[in-house]
PDB file of N, CA and C in Angstrom:
ATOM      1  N   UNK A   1      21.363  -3.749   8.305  1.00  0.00           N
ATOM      2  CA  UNK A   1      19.965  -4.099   8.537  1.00  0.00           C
ATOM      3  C   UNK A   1      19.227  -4.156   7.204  1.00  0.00           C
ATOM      4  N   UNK A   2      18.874  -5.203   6.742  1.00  0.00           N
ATOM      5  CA  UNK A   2      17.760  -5.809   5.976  1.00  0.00           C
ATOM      6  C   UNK A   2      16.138  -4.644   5.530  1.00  0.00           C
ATOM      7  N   UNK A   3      15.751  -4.736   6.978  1.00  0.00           N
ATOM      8  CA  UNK A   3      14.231  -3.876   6.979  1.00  0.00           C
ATOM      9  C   UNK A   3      13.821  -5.005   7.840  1.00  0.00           C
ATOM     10  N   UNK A   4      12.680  -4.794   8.464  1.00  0.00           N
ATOM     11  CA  UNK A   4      11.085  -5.360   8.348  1.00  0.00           C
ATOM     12  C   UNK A   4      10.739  -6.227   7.331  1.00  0.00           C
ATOM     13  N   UNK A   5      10.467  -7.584   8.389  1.00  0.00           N
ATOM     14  CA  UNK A   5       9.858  -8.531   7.821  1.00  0.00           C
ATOM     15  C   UNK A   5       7.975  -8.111   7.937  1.00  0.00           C
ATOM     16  N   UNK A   6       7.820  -6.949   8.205  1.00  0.00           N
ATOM     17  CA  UNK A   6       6.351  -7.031   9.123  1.00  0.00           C
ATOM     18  C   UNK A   6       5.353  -7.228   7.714  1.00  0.00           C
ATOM     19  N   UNK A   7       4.059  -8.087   7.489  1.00  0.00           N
ATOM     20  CA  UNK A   7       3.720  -7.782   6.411  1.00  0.00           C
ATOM     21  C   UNK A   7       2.277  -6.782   7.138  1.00  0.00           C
ATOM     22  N   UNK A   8       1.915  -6.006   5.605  1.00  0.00           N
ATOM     23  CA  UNK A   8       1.063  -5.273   6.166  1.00  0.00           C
ATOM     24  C   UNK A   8       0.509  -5.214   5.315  1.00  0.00           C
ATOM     25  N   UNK A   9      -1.389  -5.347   5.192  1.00  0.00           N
ATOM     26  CA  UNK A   9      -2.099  -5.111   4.133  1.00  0.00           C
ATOM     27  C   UNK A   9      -2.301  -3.443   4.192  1.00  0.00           C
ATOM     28  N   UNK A  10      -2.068  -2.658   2.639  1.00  0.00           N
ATOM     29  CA  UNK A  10      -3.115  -1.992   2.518  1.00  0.00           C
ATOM     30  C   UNK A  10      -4.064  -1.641   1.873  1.00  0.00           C
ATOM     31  N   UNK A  11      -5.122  -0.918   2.431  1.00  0.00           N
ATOM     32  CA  UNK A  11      -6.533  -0.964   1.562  1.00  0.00           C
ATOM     33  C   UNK A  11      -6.492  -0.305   1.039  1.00  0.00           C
ATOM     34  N   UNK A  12      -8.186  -0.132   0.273  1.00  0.00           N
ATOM     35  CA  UNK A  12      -8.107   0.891  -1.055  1.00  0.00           C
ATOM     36  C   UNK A  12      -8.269   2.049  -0.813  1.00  0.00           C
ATOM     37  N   UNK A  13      -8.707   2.228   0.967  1.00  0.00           N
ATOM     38  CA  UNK A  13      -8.578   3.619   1.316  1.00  0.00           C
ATOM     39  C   UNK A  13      -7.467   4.674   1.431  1.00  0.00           C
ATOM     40  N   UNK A  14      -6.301   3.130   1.356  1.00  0.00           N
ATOM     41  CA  UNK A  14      -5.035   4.031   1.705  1.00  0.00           C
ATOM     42  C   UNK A  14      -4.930   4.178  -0.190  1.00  0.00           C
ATOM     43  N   UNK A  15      -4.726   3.215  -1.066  1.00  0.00           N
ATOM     44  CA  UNK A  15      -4.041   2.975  -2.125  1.00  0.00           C
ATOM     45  C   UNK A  15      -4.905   4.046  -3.351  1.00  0.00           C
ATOM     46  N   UNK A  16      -6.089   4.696  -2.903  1.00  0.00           N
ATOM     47  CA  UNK A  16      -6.684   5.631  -3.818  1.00  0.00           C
ATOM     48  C   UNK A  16      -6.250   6.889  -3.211  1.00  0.00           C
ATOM     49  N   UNK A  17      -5.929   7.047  -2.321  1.00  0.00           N
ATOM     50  CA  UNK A  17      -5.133   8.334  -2.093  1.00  0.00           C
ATOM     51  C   UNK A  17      -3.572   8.657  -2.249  1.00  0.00           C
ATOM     52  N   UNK A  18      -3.722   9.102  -3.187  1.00  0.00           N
ATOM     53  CA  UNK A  18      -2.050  10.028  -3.710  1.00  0.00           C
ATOM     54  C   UNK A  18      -0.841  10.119  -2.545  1.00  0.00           C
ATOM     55  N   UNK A  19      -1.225  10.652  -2.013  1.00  0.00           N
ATOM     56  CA  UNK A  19      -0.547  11.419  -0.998  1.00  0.00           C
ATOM     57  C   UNK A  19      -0.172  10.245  -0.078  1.00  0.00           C
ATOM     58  N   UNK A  20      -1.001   9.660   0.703  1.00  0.00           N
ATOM     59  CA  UNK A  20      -1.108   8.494   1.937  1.00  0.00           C
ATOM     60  C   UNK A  20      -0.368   7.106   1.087  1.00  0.00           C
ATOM     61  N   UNK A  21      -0.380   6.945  -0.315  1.00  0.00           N
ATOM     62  CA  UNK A  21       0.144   5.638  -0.794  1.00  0.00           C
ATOM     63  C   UNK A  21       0.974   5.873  -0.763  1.00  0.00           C
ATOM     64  N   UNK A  22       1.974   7.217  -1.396  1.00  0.00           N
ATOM     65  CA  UNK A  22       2.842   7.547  -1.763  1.00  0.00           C
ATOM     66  C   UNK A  22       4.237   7.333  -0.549  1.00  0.00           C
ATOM     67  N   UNK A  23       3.195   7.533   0.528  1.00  0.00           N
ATOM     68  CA  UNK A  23       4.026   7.576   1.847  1.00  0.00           C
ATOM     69  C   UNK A  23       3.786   6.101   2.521  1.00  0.00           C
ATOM     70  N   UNK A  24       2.834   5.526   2.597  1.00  0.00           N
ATOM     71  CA  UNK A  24       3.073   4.228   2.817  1.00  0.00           C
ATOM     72  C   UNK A  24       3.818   3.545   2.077  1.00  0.00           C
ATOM     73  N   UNK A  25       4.071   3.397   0.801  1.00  0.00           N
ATOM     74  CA  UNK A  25       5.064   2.814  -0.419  1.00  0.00           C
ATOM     75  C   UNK A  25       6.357   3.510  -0.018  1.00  0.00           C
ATOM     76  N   UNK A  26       6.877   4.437   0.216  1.00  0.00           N
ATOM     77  CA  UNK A  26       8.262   5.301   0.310  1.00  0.00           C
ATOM     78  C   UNK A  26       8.512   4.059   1.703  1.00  0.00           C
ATOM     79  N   UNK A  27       7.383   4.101   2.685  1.00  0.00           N
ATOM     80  CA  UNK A  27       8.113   3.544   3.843  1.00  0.00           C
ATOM     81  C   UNK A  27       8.643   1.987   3.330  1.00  0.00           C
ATOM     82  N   UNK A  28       8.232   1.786   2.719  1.00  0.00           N
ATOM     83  CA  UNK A  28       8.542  -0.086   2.281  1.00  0.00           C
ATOM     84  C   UNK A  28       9.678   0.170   1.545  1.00  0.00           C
ATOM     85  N   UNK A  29      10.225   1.073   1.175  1.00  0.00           N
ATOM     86  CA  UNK A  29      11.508   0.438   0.093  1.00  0.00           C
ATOM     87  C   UNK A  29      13.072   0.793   1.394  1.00  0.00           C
ATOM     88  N   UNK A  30      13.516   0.561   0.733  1.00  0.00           N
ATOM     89  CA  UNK A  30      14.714   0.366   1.647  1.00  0.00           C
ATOM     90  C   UNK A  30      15.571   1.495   2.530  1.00  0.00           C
ATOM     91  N   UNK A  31      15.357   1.405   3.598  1.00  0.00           N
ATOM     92  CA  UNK A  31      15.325  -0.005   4.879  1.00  0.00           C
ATOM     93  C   UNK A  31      13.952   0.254   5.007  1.00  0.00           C
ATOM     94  N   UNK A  32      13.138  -1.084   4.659  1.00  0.00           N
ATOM     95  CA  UNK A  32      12.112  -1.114   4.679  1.00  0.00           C
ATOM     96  C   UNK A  32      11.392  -0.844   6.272  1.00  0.00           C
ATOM     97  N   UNK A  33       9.987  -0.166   6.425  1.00  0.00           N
ATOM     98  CA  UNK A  33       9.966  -0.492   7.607  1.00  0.00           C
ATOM     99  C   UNK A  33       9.160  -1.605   7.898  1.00  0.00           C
ATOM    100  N   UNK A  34       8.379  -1.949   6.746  1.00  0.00           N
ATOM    101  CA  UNK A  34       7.490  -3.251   6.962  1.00  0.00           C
ATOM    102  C   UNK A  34       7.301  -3.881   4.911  1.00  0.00           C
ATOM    103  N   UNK A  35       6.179  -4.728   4.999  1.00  0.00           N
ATOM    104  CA  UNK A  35       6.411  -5.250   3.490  1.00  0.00           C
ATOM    105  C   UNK A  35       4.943  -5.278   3.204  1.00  0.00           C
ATOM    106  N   UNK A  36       4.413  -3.920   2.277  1.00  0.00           N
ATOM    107  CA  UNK A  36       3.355  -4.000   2.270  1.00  0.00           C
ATOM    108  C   UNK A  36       2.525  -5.215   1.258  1.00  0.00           C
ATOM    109  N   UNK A  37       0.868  -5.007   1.357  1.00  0.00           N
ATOM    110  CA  UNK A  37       0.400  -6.653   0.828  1.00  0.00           C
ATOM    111  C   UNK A  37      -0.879  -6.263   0.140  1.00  0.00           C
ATOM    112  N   UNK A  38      -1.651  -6.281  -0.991  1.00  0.00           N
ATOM    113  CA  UNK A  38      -3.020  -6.097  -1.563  1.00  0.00           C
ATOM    114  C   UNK A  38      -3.135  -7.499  -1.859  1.00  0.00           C
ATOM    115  N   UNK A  39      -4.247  -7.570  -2.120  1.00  0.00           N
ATOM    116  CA  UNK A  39      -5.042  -8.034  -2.584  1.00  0.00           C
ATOM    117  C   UNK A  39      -5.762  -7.653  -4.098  1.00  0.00           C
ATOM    118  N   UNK A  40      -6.121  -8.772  -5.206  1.00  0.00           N
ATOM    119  CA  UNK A  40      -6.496  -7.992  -6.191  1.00  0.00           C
ATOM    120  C   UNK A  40      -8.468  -7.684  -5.901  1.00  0.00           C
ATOM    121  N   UNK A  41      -8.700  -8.117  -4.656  1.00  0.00           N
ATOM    122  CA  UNK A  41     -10.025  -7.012  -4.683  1.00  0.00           C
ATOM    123  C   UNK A  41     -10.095  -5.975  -4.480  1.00  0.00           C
ATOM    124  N   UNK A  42      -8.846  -6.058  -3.224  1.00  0.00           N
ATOM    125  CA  UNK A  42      -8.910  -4.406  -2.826  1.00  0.00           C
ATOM    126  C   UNK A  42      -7.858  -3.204  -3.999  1.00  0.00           C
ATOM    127  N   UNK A  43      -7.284  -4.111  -5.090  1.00  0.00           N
ATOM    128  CA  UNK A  43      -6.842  -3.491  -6.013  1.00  0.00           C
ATOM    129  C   UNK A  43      -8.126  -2.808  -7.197  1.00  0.00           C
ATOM    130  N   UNK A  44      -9.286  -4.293  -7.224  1.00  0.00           N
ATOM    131  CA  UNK A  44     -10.322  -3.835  -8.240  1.00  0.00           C
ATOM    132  C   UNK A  44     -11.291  -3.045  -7.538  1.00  0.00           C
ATOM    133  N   UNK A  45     -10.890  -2.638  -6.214  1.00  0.00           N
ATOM    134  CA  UNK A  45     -12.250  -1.225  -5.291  1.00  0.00           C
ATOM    135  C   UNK A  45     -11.407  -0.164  -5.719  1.00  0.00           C
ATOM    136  N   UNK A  46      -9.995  -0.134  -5.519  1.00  0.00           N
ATOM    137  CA  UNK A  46      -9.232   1.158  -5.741  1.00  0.00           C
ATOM    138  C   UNK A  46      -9.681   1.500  -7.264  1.00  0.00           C
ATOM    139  N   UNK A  47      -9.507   0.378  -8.300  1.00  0.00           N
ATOM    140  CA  UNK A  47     -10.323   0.799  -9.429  1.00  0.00           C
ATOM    141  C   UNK A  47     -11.639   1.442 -10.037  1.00  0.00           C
ATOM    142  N   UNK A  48     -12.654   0.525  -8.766  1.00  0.00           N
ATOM    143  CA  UNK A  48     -13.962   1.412  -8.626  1.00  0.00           C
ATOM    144  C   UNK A  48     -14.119   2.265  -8.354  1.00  0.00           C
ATOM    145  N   UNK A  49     -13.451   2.786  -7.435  1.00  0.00           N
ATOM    146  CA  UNK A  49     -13.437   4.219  -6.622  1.00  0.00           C
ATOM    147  C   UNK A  49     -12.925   5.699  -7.627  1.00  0.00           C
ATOM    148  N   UNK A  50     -12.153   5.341  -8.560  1.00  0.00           N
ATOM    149  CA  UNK A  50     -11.234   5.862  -9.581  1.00  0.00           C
ATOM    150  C   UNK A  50     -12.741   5.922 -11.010  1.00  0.00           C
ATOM    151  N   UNK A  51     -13.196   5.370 -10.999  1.00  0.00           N
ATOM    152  CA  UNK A  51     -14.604   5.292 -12.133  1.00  0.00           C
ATOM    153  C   UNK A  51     -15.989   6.129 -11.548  1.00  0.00           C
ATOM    154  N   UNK A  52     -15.772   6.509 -10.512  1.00  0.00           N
ATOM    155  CA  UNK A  52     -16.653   7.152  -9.786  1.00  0.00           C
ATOM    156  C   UNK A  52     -17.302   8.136 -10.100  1.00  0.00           C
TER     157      UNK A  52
END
């Protein structure tokens, strides 16, 4: 088995937290369970949020 084709965005709510990325990212690598997806806005809020 391959993984998950599923794509899945996540936000900067998940991607500024340590803990919650760490575990959403672990689930994507192999056997993936889905294929996660940003965006570079919701990459430049995770940045804002980090300047806070």
């Amino acid at each position: 088995m391959k993984g998950a084709n599923y794509r899945v965005v996540l936000d900067a709510c998940v991607l500024a937290n340590h803990g919650i990325c760490d575990l959403f990212l672990r689930l994507a690598e192999h056997p993936r369970l889905y294929s996660p997806i940003w965006s570079s806005e919701i990459l430049d809020e995770t940045t804002f949020r980090y300047l806070k």
